[in-house]
N, C-alpha and C. Protein backbone atom coordinates (compact mmCIF):
# COMPACT_ATOMS: atom_id res chain seq x y z
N UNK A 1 0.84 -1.17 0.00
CA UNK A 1 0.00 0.00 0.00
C UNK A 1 0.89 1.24 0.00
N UNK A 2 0.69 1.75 -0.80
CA UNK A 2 1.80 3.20 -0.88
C UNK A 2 0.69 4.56 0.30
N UNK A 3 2.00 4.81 0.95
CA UNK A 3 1.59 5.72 2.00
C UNK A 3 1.39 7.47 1.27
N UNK A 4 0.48 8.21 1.66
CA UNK A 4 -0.05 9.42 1.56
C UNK A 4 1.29 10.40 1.61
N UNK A 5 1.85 11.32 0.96
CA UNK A 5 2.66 12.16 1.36
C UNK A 5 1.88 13.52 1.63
N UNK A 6 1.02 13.66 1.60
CA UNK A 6 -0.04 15.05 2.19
C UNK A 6 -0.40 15.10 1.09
N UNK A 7 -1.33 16.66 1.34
CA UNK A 7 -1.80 17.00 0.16
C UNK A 7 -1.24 17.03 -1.73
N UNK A 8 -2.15 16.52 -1.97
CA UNK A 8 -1.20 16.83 -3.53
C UNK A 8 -2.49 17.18 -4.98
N UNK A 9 -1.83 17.42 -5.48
CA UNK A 9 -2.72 17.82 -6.89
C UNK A 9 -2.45 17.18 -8.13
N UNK A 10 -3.73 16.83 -8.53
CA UNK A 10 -3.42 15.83 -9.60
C UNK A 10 -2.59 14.60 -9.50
N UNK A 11 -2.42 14.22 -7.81
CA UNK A 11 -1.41 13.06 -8.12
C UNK A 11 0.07 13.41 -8.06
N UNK A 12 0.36 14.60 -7.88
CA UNK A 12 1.53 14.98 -7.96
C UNK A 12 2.07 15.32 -6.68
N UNK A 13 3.21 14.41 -6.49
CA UNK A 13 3.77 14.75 -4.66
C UNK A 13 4.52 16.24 -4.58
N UNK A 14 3.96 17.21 -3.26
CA UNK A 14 4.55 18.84 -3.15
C UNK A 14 6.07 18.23 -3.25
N UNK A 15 6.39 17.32 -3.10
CA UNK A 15 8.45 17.34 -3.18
C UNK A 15 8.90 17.27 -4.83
N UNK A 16 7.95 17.21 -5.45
CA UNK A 16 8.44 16.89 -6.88
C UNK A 16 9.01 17.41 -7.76
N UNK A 17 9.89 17.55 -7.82
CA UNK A 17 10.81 18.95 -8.61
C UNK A 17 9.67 19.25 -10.22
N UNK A 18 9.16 18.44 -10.65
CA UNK A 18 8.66 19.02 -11.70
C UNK A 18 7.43 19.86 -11.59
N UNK A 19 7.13 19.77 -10.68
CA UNK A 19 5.69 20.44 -10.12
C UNK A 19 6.12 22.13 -10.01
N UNK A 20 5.02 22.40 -10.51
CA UNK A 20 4.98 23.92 -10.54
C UNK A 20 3.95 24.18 -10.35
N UNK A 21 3.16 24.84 -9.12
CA UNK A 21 1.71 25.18 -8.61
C UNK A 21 1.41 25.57 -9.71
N UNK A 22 2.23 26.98 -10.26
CA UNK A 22 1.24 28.30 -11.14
C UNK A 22 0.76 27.61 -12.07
N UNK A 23 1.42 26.33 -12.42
CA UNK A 23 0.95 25.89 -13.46
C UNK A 23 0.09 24.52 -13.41
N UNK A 24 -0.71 24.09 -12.26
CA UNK A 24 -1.26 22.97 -11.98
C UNK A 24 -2.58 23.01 -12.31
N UNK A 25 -2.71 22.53 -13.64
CA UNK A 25 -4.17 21.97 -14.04
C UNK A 25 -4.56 22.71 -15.25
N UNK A 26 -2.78 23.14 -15.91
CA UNK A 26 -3.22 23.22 -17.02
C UNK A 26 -3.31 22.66 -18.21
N UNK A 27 -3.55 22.51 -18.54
CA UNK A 27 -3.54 21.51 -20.00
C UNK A 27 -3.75 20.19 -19.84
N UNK A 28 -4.35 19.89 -18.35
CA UNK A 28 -4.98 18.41 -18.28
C UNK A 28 -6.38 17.87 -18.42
N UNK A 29 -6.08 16.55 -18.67
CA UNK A 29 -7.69 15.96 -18.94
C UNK A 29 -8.51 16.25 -18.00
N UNK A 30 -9.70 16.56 -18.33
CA UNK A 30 -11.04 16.70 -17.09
C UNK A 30 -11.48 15.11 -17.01
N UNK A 31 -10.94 14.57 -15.22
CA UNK A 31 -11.43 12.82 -14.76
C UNK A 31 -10.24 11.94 -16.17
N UNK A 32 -11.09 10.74 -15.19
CA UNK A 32 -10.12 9.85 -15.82
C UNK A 32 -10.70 9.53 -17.69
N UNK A 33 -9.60 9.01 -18.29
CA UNK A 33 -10.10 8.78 -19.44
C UNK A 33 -10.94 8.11 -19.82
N UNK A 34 -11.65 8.21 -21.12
CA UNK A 34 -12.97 7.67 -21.18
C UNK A 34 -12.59 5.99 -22.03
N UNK A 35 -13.88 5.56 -21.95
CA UNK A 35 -14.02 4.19 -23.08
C UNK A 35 -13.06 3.84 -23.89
N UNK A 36 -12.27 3.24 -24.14
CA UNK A 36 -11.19 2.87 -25.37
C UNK A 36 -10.21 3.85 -25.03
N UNK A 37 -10.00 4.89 -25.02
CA UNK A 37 -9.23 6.04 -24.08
C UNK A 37 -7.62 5.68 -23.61
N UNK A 38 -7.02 4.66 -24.16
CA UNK A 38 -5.46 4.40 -23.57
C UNK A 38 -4.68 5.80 -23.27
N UNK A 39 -3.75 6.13 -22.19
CA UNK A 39 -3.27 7.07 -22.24
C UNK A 39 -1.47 5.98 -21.47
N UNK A 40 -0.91 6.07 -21.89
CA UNK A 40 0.58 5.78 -21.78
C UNK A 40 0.83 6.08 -20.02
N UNK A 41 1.73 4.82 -19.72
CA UNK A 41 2.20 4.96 -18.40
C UNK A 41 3.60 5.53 -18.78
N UNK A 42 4.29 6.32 -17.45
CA UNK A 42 5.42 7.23 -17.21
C UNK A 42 6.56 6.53 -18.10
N UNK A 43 6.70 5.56 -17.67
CA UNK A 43 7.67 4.67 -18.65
C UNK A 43 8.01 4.77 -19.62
N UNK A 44 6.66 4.53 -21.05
CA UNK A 44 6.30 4.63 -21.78
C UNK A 44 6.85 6.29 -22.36
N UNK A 45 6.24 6.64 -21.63
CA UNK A 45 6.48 8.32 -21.92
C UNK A 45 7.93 8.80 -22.37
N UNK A 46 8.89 8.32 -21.02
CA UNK A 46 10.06 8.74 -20.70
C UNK A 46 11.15 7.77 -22.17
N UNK A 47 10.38 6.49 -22.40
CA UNK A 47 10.97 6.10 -23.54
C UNK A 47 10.97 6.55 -25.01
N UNK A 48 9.87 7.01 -25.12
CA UNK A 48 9.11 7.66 -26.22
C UNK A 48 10.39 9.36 -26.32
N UNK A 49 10.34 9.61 -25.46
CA UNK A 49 11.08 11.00 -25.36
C UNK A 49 12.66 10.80 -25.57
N UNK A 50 12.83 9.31 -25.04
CA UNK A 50 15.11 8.94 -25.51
C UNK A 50 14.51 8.59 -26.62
N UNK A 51 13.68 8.15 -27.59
CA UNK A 51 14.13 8.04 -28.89
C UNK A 51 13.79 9.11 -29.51
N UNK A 52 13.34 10.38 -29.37
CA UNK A 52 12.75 11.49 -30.19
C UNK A 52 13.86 11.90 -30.64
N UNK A 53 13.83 12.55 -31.91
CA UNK A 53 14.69 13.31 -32.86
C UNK A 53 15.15 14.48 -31.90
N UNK A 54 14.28 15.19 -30.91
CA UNK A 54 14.76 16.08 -30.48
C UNK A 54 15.56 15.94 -28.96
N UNK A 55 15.42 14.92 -28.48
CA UNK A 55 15.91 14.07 -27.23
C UNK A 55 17.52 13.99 -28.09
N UNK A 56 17.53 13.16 -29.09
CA UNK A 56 18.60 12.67 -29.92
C UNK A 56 19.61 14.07 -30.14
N UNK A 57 19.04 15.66 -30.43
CA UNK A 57 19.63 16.44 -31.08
C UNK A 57 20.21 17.07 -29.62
N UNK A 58 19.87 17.12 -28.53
CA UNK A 58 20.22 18.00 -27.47
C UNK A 58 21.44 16.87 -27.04
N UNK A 59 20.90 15.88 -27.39
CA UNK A 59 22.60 14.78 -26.74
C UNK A 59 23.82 14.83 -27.57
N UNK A 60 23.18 15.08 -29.08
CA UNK A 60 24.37 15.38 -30.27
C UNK A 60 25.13 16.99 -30.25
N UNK A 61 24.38 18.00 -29.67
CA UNK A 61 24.94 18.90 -29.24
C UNK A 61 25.70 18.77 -28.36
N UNK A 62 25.46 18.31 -27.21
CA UNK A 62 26.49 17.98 -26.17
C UNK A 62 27.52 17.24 -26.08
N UNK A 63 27.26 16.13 -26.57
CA UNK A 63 28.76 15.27 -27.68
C UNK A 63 29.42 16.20 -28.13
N UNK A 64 28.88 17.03 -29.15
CA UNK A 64 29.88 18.12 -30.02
C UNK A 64 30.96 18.93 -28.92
N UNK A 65 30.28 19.25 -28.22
CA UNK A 65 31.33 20.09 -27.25
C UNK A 65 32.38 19.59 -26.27
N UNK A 66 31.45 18.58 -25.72
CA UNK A 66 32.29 17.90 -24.56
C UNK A 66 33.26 17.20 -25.09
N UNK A 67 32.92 16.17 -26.28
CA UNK A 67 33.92 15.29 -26.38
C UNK A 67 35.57 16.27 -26.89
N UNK A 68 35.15 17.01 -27.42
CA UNK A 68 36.64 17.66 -28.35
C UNK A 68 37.03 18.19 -27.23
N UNK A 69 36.19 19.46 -26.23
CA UNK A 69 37.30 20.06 -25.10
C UNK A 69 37.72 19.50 -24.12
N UNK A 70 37.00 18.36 -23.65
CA UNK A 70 37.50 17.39 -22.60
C UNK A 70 38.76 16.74 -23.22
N UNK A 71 38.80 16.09 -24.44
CA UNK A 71 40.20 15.38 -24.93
C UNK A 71 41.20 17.00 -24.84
N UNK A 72 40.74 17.87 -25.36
CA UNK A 72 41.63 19.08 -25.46
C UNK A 72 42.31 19.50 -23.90
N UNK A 73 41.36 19.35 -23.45
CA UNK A 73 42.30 19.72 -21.56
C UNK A 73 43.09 18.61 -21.35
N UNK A 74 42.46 17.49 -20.85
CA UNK A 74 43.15 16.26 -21.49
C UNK A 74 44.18 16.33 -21.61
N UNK A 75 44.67 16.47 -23.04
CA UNK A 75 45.93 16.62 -23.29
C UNK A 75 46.91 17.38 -23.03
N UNK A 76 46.25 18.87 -22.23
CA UNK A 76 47.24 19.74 -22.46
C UNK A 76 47.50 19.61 -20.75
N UNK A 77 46.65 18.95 -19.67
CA UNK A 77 47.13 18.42 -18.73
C UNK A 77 48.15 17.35 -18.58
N UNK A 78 48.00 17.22 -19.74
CA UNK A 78 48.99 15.44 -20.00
C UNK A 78 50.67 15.99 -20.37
N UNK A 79 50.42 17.44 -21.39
CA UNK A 79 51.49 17.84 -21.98
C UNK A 79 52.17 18.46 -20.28
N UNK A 80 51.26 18.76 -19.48
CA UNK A 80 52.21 19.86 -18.54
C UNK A 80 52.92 18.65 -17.34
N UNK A 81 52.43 17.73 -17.54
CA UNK A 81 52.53 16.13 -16.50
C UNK A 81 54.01 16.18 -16.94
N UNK A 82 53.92 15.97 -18.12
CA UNK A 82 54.72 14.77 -19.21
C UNK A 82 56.09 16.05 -19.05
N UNK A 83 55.86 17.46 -19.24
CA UNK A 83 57.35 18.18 -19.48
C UNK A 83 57.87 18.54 -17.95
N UNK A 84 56.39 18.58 -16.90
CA UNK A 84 57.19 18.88 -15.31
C UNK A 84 58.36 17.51 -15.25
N UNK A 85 58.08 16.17 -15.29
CA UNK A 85 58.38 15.09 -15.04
C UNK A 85 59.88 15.12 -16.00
N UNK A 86 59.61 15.13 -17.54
CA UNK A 86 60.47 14.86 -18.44
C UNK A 86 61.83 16.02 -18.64
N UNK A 87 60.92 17.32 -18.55
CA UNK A 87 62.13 18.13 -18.70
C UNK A 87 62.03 19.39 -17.89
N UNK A 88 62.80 18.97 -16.51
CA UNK A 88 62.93 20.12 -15.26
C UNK A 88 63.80 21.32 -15.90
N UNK A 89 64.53 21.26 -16.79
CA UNK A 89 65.38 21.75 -16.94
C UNK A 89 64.27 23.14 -17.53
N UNK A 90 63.42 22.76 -18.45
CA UNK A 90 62.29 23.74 -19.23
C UNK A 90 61.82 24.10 -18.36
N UNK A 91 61.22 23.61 -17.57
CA UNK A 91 60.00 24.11 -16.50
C UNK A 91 60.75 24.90 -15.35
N UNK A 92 62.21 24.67 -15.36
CA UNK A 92 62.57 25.92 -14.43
C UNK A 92 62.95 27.02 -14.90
N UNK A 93 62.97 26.76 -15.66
CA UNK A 93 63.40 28.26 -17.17
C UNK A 93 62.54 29.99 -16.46
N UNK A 94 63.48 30.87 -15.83
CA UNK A 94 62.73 31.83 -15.41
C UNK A 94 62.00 32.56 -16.67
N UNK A 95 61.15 32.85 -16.34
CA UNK A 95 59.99 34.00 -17.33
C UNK A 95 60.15 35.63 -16.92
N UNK A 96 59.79 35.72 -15.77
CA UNK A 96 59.94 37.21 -14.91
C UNK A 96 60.29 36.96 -13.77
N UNK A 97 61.46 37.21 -13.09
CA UNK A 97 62.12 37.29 -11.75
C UNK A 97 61.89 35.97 -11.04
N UNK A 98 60.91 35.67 -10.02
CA UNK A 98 60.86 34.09 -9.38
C UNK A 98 60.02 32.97 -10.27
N UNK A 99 59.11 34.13 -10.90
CA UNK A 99 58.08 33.10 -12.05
C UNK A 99 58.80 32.13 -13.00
N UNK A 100 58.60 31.12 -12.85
CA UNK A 100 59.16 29.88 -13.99
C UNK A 100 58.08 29.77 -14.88
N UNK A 101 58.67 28.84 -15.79
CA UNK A 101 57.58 28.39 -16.66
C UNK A 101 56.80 27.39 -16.20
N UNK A 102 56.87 26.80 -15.33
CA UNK A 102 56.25 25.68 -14.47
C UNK A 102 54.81 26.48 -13.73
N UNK A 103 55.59 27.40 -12.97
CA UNK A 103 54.35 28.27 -12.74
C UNK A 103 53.47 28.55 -13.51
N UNK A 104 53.78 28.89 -14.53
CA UNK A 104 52.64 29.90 -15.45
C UNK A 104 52.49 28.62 -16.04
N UNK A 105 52.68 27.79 -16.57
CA UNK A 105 51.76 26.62 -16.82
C UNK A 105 50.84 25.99 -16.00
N UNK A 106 51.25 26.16 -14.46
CA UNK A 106 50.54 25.72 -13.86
C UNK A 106 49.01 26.38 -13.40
N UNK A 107 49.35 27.86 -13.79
CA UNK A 107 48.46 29.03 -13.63
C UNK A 107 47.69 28.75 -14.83
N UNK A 108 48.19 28.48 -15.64
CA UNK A 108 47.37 28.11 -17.12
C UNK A 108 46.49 27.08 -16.88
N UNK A 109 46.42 26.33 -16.50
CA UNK A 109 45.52 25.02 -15.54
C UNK A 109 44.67 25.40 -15.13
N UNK A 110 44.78 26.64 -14.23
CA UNK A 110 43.41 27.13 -13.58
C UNK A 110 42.48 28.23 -14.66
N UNK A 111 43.78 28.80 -15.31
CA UNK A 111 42.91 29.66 -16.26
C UNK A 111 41.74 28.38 -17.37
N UNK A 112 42.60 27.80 -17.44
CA UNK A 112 42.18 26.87 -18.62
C UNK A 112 40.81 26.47 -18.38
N UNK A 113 40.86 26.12 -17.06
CA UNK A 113 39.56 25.45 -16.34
C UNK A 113 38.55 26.36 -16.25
N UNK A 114 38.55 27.46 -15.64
CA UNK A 114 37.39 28.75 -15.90
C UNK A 114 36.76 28.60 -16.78
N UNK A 115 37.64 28.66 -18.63
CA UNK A 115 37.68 28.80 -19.44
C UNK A 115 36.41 27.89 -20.01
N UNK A 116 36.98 26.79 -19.50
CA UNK A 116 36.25 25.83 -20.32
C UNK A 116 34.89 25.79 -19.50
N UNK A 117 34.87 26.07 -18.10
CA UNK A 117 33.48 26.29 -17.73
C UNK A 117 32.68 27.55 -18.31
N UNK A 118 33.47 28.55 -18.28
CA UNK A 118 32.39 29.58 -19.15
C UNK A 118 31.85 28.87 -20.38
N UNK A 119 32.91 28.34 -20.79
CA UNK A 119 32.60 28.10 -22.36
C UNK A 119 31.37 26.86 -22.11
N UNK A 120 31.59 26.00 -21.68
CA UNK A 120 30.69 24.84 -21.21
C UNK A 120 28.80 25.74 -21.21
N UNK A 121 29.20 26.64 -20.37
CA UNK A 121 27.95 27.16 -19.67
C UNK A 121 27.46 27.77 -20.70
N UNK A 122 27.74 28.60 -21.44
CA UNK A 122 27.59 28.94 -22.56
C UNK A 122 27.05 28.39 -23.57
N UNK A 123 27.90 27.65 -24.13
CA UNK A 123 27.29 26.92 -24.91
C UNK A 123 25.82 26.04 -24.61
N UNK A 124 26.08 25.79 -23.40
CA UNK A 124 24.06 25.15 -23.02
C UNK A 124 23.21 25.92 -22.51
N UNK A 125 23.71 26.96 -22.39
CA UNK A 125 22.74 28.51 -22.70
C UNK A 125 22.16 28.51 -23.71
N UNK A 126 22.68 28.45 -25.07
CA UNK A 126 22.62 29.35 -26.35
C UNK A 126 21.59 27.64 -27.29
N UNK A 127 22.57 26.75 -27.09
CA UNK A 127 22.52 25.51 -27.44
C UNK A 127 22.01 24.59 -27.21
N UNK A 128 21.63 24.42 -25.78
CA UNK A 128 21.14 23.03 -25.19
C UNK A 128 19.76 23.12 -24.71
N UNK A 129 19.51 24.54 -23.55
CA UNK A 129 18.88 24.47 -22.51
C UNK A 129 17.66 24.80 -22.51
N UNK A 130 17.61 25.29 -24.12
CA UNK A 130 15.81 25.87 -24.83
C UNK A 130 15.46 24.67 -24.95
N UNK A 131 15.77 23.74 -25.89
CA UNK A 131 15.46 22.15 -26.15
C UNK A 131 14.99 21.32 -25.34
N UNK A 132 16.54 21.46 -24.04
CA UNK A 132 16.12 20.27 -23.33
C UNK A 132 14.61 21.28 -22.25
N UNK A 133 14.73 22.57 -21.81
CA UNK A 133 13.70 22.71 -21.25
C UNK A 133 12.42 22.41 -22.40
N UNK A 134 12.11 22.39 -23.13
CA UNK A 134 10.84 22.63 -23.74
C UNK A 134 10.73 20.37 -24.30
N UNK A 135 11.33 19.79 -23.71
CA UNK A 135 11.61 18.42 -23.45
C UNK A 135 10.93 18.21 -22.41
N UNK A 136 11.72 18.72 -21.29
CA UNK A 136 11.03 18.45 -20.27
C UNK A 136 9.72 18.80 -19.95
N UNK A 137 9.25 20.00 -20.31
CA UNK A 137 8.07 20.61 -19.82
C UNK A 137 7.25 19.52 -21.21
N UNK A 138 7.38 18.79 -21.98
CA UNK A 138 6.68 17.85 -22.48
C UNK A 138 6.28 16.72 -22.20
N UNK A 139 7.23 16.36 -21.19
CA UNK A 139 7.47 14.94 -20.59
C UNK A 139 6.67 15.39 -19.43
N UNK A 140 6.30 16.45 -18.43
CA UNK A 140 6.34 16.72 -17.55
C UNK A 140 4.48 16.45 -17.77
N UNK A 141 4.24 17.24 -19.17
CA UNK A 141 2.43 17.38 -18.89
C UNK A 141 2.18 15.82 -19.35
N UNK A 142 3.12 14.95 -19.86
CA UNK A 142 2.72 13.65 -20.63
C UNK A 142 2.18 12.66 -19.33
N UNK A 143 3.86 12.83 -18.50
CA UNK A 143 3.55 12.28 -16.94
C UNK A 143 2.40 12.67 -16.24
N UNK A 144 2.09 13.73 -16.62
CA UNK A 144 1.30 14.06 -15.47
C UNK A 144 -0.35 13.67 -15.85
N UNK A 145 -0.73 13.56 -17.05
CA UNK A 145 -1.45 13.15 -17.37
C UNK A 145 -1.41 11.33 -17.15
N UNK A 146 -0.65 10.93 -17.14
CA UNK A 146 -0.51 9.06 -16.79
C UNK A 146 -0.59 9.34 -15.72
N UNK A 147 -0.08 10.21 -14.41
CA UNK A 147 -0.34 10.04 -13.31
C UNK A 147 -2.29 10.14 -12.55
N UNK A 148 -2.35 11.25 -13.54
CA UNK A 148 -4.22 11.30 -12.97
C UNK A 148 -4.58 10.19 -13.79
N UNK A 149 -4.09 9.46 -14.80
CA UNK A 149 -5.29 8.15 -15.27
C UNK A 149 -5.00 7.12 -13.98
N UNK A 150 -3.26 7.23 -13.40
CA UNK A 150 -3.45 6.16 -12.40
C UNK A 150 -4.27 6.24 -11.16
N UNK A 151 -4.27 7.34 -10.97
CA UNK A 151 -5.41 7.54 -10.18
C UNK A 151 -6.40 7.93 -9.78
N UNK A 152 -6.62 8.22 -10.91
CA UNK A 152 -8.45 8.07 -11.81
C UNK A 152 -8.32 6.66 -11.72
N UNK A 153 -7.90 5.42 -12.07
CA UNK A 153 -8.03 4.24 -12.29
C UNK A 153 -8.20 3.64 -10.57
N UNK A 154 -7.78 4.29 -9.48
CA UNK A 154 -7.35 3.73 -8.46
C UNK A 154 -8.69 4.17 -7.68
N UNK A 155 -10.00 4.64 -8.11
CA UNK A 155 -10.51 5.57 -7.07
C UNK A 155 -10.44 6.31 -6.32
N UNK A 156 -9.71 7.65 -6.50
CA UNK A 156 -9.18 8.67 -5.71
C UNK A 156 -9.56 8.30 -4.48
């Protein structure tokens, strides 16, 4: 027997991150569905949405970015490993007064990293985050509609 979490609407538990009061009860069926009437369980839904063209295009965007700058830091963490270790002689090489080149490579590490988070963030600003929100808020009224047939089906 599944226990009560308090009040809720439409079936929807107040802890539910997808729940949004302002927006509760819009665009849903009035009672449970009628005669012949199938409406898809959550499952269903959530599968229907990994194979969509547009599910597919927000993951191919994100491939595009991640995979190239992640190998790109990657490597250039690998290059600063590989010359501290291999050649001290470079990396103590002064630049300006106590600064080595070890330093400022190593400062380059942190710059690098900013870098790639702006850029990261950015890019699923401009790129990702219209898609995947307007995804979710699809999945969200699909669920929520399987949730009132389940319990429309259950006798409130």
């Amino acid at each position: 027997m599944e226990k009560d979490a308090g009040p809720a609407v439409a079936g929807v538990r107040p802890d539910d991150p997808w729940y949004e009061a302002s927006a509760a009860g819009w665009g849903e069926a009035d009672g449970p569905p009628g005669p012949g009437e199938d409406r898809p369980t959550a499952a269903e839904i959530y599968l229907e949405v990994h194979r969509s063209e547009a599910f597919r295009e927000v993951r191919r965007r994100y491939r595009r970015f991640v995979a190239p700058a992640a190998l790109a830091f990657l490597l250039w963490y690998l290059a600063y490993v590989v010359a501290a270790t291999t050649a001290p002689a470079l990396m103590a090489r002064p630049v300006a007064g106590a600064v080595n080149v070890a330093m400022v490579a190593g400062l380059g590490q942190f710059l690098t990293t900013f870098l790639l988070t702006w850029a990261y963030a950015r890019h699923a600003r401009l790129r990702r985050d219209r898609a995947a929100l307007d995804l979710r808020w699809d999945t969200q009224e699909l669920t929520r509609g399987a949730e009132q047939q389940a319990a429309g089906g259950r006798g409130r």
